[in-house]
N, C-alpha and C. Protein backbone atom coordinates (compact mmCIF):
# COMPACT_ATOMS: atom_id res chain seq x y z
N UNK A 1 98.91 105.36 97.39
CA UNK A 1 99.21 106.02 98.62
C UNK A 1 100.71 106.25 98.67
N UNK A 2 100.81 107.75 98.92
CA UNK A 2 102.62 108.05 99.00
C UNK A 2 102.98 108.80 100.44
N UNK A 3 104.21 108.51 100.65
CA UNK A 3 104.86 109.62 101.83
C UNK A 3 104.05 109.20 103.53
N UNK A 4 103.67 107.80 103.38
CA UNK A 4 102.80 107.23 104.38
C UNK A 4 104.41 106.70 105.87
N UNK A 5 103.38 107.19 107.08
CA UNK A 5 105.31 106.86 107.53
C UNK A 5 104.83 105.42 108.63
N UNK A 6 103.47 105.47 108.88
CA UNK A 6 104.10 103.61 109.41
C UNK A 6 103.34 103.13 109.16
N UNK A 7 101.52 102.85 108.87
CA UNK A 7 101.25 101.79 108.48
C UNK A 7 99.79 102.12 106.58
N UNK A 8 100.52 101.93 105.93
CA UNK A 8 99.36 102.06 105.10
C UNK A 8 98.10 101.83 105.09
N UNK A 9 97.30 100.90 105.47
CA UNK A 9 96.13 100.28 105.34
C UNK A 9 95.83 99.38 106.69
N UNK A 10 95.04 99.51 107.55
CA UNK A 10 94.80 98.93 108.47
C UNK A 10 93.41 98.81 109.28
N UNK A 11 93.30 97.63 109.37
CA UNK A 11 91.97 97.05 110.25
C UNK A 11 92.37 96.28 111.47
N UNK A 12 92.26 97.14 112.00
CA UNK A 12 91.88 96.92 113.86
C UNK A 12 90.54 97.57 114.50
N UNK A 13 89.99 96.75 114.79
CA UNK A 13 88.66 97.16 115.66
C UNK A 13 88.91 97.90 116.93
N UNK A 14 89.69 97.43 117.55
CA UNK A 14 89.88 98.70 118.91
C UNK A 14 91.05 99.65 118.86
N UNK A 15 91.61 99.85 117.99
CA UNK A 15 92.81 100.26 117.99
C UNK A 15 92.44 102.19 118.24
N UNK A 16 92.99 102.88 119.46
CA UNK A 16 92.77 103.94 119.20
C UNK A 16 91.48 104.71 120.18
N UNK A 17 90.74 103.09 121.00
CA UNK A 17 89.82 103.23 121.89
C UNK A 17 89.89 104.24 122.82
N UNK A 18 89.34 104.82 123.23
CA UNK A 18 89.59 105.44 124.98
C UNK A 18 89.60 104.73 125.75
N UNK A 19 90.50 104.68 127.00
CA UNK A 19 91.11 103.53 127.59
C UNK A 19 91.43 102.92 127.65
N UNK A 20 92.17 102.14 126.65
CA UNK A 20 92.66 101.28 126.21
C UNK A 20 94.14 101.09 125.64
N UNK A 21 95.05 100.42 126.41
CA UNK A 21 96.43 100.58 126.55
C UNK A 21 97.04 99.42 126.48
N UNK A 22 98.30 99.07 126.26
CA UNK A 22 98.72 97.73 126.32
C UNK A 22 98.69 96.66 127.16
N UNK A 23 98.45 97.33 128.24
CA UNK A 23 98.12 96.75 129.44
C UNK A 23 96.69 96.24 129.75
N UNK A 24 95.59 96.52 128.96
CA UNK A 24 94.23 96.68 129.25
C UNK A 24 93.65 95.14 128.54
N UNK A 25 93.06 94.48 129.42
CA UNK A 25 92.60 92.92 128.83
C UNK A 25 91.72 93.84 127.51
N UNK A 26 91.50 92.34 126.97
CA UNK A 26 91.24 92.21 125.55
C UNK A 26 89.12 92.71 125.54
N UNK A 27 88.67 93.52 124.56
CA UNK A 27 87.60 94.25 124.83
C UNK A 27 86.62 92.99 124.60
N UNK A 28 85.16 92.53 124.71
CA UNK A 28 84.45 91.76 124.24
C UNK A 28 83.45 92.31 123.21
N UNK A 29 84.06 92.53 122.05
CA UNK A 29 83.22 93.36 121.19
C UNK A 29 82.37 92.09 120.17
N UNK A 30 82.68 90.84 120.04
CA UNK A 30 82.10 90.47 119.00
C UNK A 30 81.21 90.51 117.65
N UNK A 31 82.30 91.12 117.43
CA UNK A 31 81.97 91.73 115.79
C UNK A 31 82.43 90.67 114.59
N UNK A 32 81.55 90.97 113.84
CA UNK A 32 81.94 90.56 112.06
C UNK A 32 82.04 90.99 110.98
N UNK A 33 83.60 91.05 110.63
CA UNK A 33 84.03 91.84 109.62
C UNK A 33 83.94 90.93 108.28
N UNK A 34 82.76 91.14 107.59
CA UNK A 34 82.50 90.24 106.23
C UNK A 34 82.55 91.32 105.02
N UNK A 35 83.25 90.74 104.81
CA UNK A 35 83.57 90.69 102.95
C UNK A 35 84.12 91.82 102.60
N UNK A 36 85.22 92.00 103.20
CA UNK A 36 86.76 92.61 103.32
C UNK A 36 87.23 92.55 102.09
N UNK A 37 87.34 93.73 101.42
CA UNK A 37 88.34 93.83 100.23
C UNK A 37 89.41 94.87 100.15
N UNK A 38 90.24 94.32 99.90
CA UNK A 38 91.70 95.36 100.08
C UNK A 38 92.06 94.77 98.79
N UNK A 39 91.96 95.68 97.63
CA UNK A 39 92.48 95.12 96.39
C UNK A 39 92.86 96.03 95.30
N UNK A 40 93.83 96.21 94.72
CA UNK A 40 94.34 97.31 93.67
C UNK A 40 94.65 98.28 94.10
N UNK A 41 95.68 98.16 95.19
CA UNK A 41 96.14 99.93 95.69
C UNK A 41 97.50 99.47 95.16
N UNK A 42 98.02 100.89 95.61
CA UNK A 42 99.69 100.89 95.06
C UNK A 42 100.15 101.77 96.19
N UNK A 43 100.88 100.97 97.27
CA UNK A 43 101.42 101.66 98.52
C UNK A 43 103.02 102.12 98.16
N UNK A 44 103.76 103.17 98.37
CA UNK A 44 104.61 103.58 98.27
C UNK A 44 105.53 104.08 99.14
N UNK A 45 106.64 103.89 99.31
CA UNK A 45 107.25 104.42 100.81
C UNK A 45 108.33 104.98 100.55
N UNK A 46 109.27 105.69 101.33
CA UNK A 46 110.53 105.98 101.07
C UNK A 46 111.30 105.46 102.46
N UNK A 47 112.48 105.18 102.20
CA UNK A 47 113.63 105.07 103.47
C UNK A 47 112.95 104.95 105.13
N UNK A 48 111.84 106.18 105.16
CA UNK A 48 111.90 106.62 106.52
C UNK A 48 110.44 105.90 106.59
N UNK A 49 109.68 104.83 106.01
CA UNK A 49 108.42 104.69 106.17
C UNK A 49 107.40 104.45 105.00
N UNK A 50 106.79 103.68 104.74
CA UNK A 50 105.95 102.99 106.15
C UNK A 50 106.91 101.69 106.47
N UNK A 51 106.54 101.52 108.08
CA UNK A 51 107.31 100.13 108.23
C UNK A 51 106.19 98.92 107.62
N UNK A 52 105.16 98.62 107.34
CA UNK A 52 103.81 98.05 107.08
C UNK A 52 102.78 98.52 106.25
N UNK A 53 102.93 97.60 104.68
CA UNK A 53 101.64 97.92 103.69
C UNK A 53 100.37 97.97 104.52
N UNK A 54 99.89 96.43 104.58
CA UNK A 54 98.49 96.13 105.04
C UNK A 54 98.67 95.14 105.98
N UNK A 55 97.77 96.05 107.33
CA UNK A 55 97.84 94.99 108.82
C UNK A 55 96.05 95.18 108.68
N UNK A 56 95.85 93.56 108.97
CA UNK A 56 94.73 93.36 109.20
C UNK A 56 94.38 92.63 110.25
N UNK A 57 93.92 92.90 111.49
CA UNK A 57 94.62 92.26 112.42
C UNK A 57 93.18 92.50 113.92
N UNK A 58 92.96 91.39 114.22
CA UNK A 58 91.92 90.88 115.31
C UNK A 58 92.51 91.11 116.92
N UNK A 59 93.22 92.36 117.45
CA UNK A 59 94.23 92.11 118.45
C UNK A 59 92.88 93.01 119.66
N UNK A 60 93.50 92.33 120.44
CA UNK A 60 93.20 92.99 122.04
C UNK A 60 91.12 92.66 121.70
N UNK A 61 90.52 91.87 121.13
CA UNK A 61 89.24 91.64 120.91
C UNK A 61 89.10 90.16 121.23
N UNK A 62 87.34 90.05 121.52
CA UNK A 62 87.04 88.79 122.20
C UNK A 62 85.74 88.86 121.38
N UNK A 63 86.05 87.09 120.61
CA UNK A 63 84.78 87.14 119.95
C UNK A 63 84.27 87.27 118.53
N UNK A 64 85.55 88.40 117.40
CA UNK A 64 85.46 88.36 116.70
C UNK A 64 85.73 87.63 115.37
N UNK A 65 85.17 88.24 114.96
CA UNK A 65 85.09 86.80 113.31
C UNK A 65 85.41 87.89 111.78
N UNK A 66 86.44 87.60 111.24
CA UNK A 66 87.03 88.12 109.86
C UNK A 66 86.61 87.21 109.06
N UNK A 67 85.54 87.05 107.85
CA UNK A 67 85.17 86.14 107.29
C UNK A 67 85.03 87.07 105.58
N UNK A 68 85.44 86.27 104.65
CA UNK A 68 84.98 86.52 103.24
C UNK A 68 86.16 87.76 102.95
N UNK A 69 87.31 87.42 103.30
CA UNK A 69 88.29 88.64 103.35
C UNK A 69 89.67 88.28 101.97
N UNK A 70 89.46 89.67 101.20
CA UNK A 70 89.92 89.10 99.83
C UNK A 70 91.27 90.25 99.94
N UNK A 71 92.58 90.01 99.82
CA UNK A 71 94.06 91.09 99.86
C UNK A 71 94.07 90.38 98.52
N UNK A 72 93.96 91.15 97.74
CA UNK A 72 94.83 90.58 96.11
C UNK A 72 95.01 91.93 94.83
N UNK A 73 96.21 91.76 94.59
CA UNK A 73 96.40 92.51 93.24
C UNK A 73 97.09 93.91 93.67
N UNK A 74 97.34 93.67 95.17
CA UNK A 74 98.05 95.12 95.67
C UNK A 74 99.61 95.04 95.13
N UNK A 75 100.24 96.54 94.82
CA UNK A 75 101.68 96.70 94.80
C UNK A 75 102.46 97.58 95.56
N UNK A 76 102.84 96.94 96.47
CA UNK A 76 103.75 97.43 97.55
C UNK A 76 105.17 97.60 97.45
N UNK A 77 105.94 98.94 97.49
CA UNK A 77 106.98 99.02 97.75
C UNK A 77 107.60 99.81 98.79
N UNK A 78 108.19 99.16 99.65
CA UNK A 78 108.54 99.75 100.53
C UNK A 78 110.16 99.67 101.12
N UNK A 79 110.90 100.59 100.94
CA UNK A 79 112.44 101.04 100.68
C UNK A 79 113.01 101.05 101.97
N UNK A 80 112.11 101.07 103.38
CA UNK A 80 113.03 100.78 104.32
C UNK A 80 113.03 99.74 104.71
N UNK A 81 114.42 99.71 105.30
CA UNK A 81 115.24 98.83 105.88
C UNK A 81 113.85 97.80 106.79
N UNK A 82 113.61 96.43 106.58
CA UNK A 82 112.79 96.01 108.00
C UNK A 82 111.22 96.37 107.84
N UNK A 83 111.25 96.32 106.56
CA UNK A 83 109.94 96.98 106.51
C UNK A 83 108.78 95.28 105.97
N UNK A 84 107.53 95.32 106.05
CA UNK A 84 107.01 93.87 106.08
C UNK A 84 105.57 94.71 104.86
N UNK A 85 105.35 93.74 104.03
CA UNK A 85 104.04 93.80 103.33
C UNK A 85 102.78 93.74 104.02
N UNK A 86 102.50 92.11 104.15
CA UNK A 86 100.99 92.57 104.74
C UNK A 86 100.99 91.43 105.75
N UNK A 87 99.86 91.85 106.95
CA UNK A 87 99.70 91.20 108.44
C UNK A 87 99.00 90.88 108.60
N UNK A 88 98.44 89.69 108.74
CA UNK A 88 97.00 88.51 109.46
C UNK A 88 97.09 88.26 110.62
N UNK A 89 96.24 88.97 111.63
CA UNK A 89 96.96 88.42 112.82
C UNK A 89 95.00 88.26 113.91
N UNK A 90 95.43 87.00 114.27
CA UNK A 90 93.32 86.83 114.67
C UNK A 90 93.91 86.54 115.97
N UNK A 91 93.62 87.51 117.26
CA UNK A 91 93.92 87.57 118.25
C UNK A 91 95.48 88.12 118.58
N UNK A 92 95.44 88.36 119.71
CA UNK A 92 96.74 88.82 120.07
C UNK A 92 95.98 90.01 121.35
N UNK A 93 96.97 90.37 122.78
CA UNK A 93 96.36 91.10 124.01
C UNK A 93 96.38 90.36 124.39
N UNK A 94 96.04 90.74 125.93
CA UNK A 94 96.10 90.14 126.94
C UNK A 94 94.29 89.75 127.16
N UNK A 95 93.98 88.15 127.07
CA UNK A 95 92.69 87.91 126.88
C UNK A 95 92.40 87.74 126.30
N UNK A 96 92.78 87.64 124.47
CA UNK A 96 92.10 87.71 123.61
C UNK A 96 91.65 86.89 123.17
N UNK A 97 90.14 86.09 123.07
CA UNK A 97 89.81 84.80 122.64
C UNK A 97 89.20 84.59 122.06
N UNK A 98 88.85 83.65 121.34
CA UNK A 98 87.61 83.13 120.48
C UNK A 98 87.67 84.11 118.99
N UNK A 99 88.76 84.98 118.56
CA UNK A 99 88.55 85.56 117.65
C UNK A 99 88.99 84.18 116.31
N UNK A 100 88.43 84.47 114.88
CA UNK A 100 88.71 83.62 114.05
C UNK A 100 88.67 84.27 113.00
N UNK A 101 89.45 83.67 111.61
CA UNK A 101 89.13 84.40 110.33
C UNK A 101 88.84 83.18 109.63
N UNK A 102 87.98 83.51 108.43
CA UNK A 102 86.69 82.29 107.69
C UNK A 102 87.66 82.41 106.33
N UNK A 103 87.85 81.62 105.51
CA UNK A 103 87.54 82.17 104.02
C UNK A 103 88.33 83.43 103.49
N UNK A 104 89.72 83.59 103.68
CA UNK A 104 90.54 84.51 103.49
C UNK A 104 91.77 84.09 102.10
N UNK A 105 91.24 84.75 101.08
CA UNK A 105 92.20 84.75 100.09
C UNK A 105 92.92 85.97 99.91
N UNK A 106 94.33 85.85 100.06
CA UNK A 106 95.99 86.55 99.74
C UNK A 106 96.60 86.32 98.26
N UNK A 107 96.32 86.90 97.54
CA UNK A 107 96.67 86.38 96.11
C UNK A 107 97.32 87.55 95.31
N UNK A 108 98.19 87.33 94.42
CA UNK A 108 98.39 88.19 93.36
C UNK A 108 99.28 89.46 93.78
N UNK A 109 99.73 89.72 94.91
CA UNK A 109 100.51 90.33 95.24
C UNK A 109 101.94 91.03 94.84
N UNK A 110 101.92 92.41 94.95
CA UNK A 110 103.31 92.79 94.58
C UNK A 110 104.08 93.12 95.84
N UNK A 111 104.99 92.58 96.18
CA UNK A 111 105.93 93.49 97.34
C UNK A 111 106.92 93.10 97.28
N UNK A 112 107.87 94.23 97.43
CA UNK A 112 109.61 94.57 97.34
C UNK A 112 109.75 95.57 98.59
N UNK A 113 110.93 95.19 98.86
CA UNK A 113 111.68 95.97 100.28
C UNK A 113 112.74 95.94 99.76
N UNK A 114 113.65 96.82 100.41
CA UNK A 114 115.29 96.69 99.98
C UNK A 114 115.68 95.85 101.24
N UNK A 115 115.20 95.83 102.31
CA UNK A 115 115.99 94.56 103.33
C UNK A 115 114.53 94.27 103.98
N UNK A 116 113.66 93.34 103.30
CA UNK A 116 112.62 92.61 103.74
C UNK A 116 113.06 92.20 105.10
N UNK A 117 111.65 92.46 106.30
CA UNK A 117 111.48 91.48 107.37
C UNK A 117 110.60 90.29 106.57
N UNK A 118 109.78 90.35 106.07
CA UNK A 118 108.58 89.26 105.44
C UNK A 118 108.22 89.69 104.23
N UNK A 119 107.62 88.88 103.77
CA UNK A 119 106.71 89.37 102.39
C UNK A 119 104.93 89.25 103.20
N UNK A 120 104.64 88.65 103.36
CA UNK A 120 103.01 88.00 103.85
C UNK A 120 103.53 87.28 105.83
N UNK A 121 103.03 87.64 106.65
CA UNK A 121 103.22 87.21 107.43
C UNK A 121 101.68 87.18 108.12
N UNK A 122 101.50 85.67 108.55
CA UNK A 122 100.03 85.34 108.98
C UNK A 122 100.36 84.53 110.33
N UNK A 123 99.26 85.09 111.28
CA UNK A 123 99.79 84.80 112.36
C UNK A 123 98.77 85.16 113.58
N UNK A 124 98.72 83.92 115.01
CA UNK A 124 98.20 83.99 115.95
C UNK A 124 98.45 84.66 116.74
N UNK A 125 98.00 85.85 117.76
CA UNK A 125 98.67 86.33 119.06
C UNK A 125 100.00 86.67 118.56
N UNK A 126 101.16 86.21 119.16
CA UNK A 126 102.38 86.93 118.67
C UNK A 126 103.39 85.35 118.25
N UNK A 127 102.65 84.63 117.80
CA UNK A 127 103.37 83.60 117.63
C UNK A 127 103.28 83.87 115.85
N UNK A 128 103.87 83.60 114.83
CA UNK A 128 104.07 83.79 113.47
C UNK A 128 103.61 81.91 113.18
N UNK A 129 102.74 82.07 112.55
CA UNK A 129 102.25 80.69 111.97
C UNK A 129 102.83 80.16 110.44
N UNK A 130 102.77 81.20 109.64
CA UNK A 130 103.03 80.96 108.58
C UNK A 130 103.85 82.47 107.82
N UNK A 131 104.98 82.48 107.28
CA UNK A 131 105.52 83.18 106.68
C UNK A 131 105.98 83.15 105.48
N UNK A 132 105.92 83.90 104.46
CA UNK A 132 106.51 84.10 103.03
C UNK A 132 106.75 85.14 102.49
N UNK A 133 108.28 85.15 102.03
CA UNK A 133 109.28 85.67 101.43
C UNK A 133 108.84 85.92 100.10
């Protein structure tokens, strides 16, 4: 993937809804996203974009479950300034509860930035749990 300007690859379940705004509590969709593979791409960016390889991410939902979810063997480069590889994020909105992820392997990864925010950033709601450079 080339000439992508903000997010390469992304899983959000409501993202893009009708009616649905930052302001809008979290939807009760309880869904299950099993056996997720994001593996062997080659994301490419220049200066102006993407700010984000791969966001995979449980936000503004109630209920859901990311289980059997495999990110490995991707190569990411991305040249702007602040720019982040890839995003785990199980919940986040106003409301958002009971979402969880099962059984998630991150492996084998390529990513370069010229002024990295993160390499892998995994994380609850908007709190950052775990980060690597």
């Amino acid at each position: 993937m080339t000439n992508i300007q903000t997010e390469a690859i992304v899983l959000s379940p409501v993202i893009g809804e009708a009616g649905l705004s930052g302001s809008s509590p979290a939807v009760a969709t309880h869904n299950t996203w099993d056996h997720i593979l994001i593996t062997g791409n080659t994301i490419t960016g220049s200066a102006s974009g993407p700010l984000l390889g791969i966001d995979v991410g449980l936000g503004d939902t109630v209920g859901d479950t990311l289980q059997h979810t495999t990110i490995a063997n991707n190569d990411i480069v991305l040249p702007m300034p602040g720019a982040g590889g890839i995003v785990m994020t199980v919940g986040g909105g106003i409301a958002s509860t009971n979402n969880q992820a099962l059984d998630t392997l991150i492996a084998n990864n390529a990513i370069s930035s010229a002024v990295p925010e993160y390499g892998i950033r995994i994380g609850r709601a908007w709190q950052c749990i775990g980060q690597f450079d």
